[in-house]
Structures are given as C-alpha cells and as structure tokens.
C-alpha atoms as a PDB file:
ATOM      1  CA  UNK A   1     122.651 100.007  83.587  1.00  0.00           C
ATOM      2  CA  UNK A   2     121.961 103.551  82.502  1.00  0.00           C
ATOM      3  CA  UNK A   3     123.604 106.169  83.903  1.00  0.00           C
ATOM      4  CA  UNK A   4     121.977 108.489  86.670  1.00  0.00           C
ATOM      5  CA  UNK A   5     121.501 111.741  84.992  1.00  0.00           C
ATOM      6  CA  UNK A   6     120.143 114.184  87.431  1.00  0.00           C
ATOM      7  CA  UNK A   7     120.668 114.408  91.198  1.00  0.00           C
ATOM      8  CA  UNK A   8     117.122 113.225  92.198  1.00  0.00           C
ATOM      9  CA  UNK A   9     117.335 110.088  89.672  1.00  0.00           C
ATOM     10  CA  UNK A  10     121.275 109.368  91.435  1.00  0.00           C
ATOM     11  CA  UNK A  11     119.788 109.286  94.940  1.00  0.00           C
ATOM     12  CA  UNK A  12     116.922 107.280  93.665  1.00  0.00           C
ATOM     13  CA  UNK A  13     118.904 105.163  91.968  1.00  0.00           C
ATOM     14  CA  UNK A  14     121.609 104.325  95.164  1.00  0.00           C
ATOM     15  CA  UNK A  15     118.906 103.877  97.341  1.00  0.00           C
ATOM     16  CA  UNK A  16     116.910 101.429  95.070  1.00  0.00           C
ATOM     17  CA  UNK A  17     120.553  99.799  94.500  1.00  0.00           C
ATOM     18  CA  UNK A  18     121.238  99.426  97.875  1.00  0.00           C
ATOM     19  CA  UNK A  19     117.888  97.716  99.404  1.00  0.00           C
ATOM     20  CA  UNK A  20     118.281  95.443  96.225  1.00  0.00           C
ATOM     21  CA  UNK A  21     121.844  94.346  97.368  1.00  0.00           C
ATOM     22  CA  UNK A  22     120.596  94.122 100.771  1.00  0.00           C
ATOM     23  CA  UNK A  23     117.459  91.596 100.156  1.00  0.00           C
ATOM     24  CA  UNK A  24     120.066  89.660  97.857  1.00  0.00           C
ATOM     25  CA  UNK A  25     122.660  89.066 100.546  1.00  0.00           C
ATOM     26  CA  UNK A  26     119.569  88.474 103.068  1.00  0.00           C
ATOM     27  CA  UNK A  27     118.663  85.475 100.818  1.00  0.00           C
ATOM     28  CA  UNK A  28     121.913  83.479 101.433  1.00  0.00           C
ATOM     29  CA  UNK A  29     122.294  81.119 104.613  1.00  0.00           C
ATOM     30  CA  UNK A  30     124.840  82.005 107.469  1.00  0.00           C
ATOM     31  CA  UNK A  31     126.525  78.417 106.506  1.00  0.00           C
ATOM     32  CA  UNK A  32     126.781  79.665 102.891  1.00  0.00           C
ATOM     33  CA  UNK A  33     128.357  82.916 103.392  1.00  0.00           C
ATOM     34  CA  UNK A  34     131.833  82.619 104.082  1.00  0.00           C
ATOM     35  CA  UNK A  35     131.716  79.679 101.230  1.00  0.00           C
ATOM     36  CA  UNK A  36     134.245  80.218  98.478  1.00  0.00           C
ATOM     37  CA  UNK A  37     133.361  79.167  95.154  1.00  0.00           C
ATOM     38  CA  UNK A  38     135.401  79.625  91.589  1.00  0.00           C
ATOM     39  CA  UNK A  39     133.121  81.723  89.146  1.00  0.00           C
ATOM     40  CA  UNK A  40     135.030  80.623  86.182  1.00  0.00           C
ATOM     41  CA  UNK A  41     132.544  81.506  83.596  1.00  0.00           C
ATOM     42  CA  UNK A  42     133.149  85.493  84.155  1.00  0.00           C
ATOM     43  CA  UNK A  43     135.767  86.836  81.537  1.00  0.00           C
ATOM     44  CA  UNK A  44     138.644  86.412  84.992  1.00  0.00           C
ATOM     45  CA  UNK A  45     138.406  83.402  86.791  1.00  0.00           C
ATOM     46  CA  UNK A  46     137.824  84.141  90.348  1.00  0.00           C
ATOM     47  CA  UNK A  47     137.066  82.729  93.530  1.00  0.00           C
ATOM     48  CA  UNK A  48     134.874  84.614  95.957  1.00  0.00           C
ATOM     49  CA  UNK A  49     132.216  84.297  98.426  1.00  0.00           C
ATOM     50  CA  UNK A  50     129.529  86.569  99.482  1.00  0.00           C
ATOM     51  CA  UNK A  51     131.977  87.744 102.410  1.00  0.00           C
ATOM     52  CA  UNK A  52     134.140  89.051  99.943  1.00  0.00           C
ATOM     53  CA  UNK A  53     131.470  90.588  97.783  1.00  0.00           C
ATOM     54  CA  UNK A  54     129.409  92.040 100.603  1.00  0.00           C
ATOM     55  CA  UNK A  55     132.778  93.425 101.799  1.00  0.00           C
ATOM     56  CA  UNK A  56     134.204  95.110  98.449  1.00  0.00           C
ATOM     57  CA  UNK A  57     130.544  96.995  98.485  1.00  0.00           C
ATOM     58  CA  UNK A  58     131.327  98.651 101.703  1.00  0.00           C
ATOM     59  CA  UNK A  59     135.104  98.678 100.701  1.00  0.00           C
ATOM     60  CA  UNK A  60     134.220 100.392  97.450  1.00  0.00           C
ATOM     61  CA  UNK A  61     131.349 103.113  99.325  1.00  0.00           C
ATOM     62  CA  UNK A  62     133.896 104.762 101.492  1.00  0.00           C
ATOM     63  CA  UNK A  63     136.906 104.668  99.257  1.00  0.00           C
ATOM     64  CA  UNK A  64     134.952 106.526  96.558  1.00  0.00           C
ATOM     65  CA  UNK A  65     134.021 109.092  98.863  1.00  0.00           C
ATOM     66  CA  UNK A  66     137.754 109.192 100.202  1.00  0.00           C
ATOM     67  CA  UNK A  67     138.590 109.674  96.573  1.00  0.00           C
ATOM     68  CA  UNK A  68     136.026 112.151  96.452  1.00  0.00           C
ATOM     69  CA  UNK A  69     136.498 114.146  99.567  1.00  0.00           C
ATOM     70  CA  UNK A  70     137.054 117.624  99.384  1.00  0.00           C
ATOM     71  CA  UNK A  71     139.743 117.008 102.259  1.00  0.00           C
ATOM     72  CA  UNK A  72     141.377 113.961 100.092  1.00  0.00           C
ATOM     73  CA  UNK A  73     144.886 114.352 100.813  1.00  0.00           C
ATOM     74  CA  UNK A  74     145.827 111.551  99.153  1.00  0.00           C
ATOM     75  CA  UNK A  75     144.581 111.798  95.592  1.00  0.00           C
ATOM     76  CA  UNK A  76     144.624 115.157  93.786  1.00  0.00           C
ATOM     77  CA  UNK A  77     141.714 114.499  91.559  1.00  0.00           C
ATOM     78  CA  UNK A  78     141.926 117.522  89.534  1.00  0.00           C
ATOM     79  CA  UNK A  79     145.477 115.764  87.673  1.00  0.00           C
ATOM     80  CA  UNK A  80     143.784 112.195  87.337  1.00  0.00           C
ATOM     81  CA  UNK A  81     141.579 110.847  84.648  1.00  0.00           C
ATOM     82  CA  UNK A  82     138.449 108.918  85.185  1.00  0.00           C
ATOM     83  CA  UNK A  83     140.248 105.537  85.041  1.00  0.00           C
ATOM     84  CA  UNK A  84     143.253 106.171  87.263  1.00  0.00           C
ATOM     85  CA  UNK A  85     141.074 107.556  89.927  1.00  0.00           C
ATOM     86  CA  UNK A  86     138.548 104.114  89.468  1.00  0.00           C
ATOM     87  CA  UNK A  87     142.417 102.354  89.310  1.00  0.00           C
ATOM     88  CA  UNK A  88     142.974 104.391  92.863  1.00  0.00           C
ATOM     89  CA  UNK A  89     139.911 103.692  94.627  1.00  0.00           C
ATOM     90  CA  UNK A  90     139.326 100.337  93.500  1.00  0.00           C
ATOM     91  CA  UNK A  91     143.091  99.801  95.084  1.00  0.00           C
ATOM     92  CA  UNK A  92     141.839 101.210  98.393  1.00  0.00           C
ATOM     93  CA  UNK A  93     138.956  99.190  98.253  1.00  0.00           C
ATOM     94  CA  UNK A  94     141.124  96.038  98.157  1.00  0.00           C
ATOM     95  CA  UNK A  95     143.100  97.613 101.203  1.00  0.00           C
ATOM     96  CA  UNK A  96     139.706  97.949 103.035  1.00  0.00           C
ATOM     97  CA  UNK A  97     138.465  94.118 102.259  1.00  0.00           C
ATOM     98  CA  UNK A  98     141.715  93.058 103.540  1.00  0.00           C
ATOM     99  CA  UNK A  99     141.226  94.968 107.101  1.00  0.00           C
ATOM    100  CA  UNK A 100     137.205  94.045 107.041  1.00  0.00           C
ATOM    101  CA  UNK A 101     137.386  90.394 105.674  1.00  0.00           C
ATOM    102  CA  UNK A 102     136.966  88.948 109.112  1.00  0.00           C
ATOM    103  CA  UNK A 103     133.981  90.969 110.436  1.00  0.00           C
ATOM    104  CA  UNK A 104     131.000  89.169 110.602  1.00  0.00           C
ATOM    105  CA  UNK A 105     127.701  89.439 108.938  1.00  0.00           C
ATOM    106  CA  UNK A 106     125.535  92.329 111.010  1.00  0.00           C
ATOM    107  CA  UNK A 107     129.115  94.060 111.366  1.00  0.00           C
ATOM    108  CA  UNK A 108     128.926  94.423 107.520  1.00  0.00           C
ATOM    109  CA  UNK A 109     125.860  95.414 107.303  1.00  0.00           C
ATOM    110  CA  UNK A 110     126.266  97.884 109.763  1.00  0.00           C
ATOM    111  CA  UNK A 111     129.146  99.281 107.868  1.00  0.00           C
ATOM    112  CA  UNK A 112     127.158  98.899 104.824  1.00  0.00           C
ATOM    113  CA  UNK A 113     124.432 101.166 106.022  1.00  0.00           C
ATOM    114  CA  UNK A 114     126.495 103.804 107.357  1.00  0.00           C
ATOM    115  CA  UNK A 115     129.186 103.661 103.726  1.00  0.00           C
ATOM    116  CA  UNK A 116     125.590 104.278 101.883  1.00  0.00           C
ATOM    117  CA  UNK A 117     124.063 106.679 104.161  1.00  0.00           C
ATOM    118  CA  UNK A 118     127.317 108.696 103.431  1.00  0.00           C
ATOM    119  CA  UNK A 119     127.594 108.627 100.095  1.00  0.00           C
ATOM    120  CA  UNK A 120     123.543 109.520 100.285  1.00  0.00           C
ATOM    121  CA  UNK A 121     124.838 112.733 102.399  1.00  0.00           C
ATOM    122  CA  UNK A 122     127.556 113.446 100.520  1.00  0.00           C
ATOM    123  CA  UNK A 123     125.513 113.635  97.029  1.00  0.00           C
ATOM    124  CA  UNK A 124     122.755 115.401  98.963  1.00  0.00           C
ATOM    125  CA  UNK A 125     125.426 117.973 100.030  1.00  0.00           C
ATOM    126  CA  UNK A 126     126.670 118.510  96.140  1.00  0.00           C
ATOM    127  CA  UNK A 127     125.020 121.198  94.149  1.00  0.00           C
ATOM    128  CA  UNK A 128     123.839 119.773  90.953  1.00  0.00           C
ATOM    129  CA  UNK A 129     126.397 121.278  88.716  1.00  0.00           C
ATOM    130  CA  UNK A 130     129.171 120.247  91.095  1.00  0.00           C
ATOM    131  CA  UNK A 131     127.767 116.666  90.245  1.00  0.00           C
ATOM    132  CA  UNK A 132     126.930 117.076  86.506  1.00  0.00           C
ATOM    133  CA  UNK A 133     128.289 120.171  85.008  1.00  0.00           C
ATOM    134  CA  UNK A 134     129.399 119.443  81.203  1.00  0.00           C
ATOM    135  CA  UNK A 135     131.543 122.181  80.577  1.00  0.00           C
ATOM    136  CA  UNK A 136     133.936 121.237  83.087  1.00  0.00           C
ATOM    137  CA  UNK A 137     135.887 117.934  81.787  1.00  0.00           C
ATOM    138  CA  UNK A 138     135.366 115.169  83.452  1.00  0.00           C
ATOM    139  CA  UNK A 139     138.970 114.668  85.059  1.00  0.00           C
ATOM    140  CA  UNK A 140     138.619 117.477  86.513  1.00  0.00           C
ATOM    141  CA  UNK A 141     135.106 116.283  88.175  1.00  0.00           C
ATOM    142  CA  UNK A 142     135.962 113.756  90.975  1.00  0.00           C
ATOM    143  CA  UNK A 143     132.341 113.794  92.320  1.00  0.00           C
ATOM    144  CA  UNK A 144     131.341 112.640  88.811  1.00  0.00           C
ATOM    145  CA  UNK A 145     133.252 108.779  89.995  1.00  0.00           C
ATOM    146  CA  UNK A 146     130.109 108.543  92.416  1.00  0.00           C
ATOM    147  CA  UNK A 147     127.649 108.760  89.526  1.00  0.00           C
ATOM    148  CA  UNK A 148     129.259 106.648  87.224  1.00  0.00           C
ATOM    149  CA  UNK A 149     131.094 104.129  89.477  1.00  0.00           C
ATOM    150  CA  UNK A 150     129.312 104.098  92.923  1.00  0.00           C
ATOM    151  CA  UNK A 151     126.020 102.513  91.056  1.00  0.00           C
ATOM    152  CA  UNK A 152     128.338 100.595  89.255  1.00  0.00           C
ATOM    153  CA  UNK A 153     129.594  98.784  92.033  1.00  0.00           C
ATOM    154  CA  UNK A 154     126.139  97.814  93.463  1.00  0.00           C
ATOM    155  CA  UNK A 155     125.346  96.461  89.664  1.00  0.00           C
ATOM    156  CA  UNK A 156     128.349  94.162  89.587  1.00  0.00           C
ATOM    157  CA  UNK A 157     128.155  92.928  93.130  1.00  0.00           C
ATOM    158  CA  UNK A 158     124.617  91.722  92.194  1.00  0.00           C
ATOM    159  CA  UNK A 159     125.398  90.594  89.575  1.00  0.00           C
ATOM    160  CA  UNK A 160     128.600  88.426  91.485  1.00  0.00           C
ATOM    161  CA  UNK A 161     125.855  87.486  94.239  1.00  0.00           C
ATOM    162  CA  UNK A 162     123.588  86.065  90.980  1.00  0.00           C
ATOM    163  CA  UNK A 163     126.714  83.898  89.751  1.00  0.00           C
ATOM    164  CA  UNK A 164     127.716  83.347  93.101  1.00  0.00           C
ATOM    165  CA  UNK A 165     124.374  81.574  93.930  1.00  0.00           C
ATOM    166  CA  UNK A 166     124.390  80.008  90.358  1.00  0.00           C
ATOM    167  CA  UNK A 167     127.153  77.715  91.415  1.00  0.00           C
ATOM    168  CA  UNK A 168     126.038  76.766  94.437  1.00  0.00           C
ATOM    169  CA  UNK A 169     123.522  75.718  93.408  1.00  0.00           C
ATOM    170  CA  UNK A 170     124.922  73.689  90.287  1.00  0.00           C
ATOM    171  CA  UNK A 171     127.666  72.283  92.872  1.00  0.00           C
ATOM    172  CA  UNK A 172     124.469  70.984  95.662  1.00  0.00           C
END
C-alpha cells in the first residue's frame, strides 16, 4: 500500500478504500456472515468472521478520530509515539466491536457510512500542513495516525475478507 501523500490523494484514497470494502462485504451471503472460520495461515492464528471484520472497520473509523479529536480527553497525543497511540486506538476499537458485535448487517453499514463520512469531514476540515507538515515530528502529529493507519485498516480488512472467503471456500 503506498502511503497517501497529499490531502487530495488521502481523500481519494479513503473513498476508493471504502466502496472497495463495501462491494467486498456485499459479495458474501447473509448465511455466511456471522460464520466463524480459523485463518490459520496468517502469521496469528485467528478466528473471525466477516461480522467481526466489518465491525473492527467501523470500530477502528471512529476510534481513530477519537484519538484524533481536538477535544480527545482521553489521549494526550502530543506525549505518545506513533505506536502507542495505534496500541490506544486499536484498544478502543476492540472496546467498540465488543458493544457493536451484535448489530446486524444494514446497522453496520449504516455505522460504516457515517465512521467514513467523518473521517472524510474531519480530513477535509485539516489544513494540509496540520496533516503533513515534516518539520513537526511525528508524535507530536496525531492527525498523521489517519493517513498512515486509517487506510491501513481498510487494506487489512480486505485483505481478512480475501482469506476469510479463501476458507470457505476450501472448507465447502
């Protein structure tokens, strides 16, 4: 995946991300989607179904921006490094799947929508240097977690969906 370098090509690149992800998920049957299924061949063993990776999408949209949020009480991203604040919202993004992880389908979508038409808003509402300015390191850049991780997430959940669908298929 390269990494979004200007504000246009981040916007671009979330939006193109997001309809991807979205005719993906479309693809898989309402019997199939609450199937769990071991995807042992990633570097972790895990079991997940397309519930579960659907829902850490959404989970992982709005805790970024919490992370993000000028009004985020509870991170102060201007002490953390890039990983602890990934470490911090991927935690809060396991707090959301637990709360979400018996909505259905056009619930999650719904949220899904709304989690990227923020994030869409929210990098609209950045200046460009508040998004990619150099000189200032990158710690101290919180907004800089939504170009690097937010597109990120959408990779690896396709990606998951891919495998997912892999074994599934092997197992019918």
């Amino acid at each position: 995946m390269n990494v979004p370098r200007t504000k246009a090509e981040l916007l671009r690149s979330l939006m193109t991300l997001h309809r991807k992800f979205s005719v993906d998920v479309a693809t898989v049957s309402r019997d199939e989607y609450q199937k769990i299924v071991c995807l042992s061949d990633s570097p972790h063993s895990i079991d997940i179904s397309v519930l579960a990776i659907h829902t850490d999408l959404v989970a992982w949209n709005v805790a970024s921006l919490r992370a993000v949020a000028p009004t985020a009480s509870s991170l102060n991203p201007i002490h953390l490094r890039m990983h602890e604040m990934t470490r911090k919202v991927r935690t809060s993004a396991l707090l959301l799947r637990a709360e979400w992880i018996d909505l259905d389908f056009e619930n999650l979508k719904q949220r899904l929508k709304s989690a990227e038409s923020d994030v869409i808003s929210f990098v609209n509402d950045q200046a460009p240097h508040d998004l990619y300015n150099d000189s200032i390191p990158l710690a101290q850049n919180p907004r800089r977690l939504i170009q690097f991780c937010t597109p990120a997430s959408y990779e690896e959940a396709r990606a998951q969906l891919r495998h997912w669908k892999a074994v599934v298929s092997r197992n019918s």
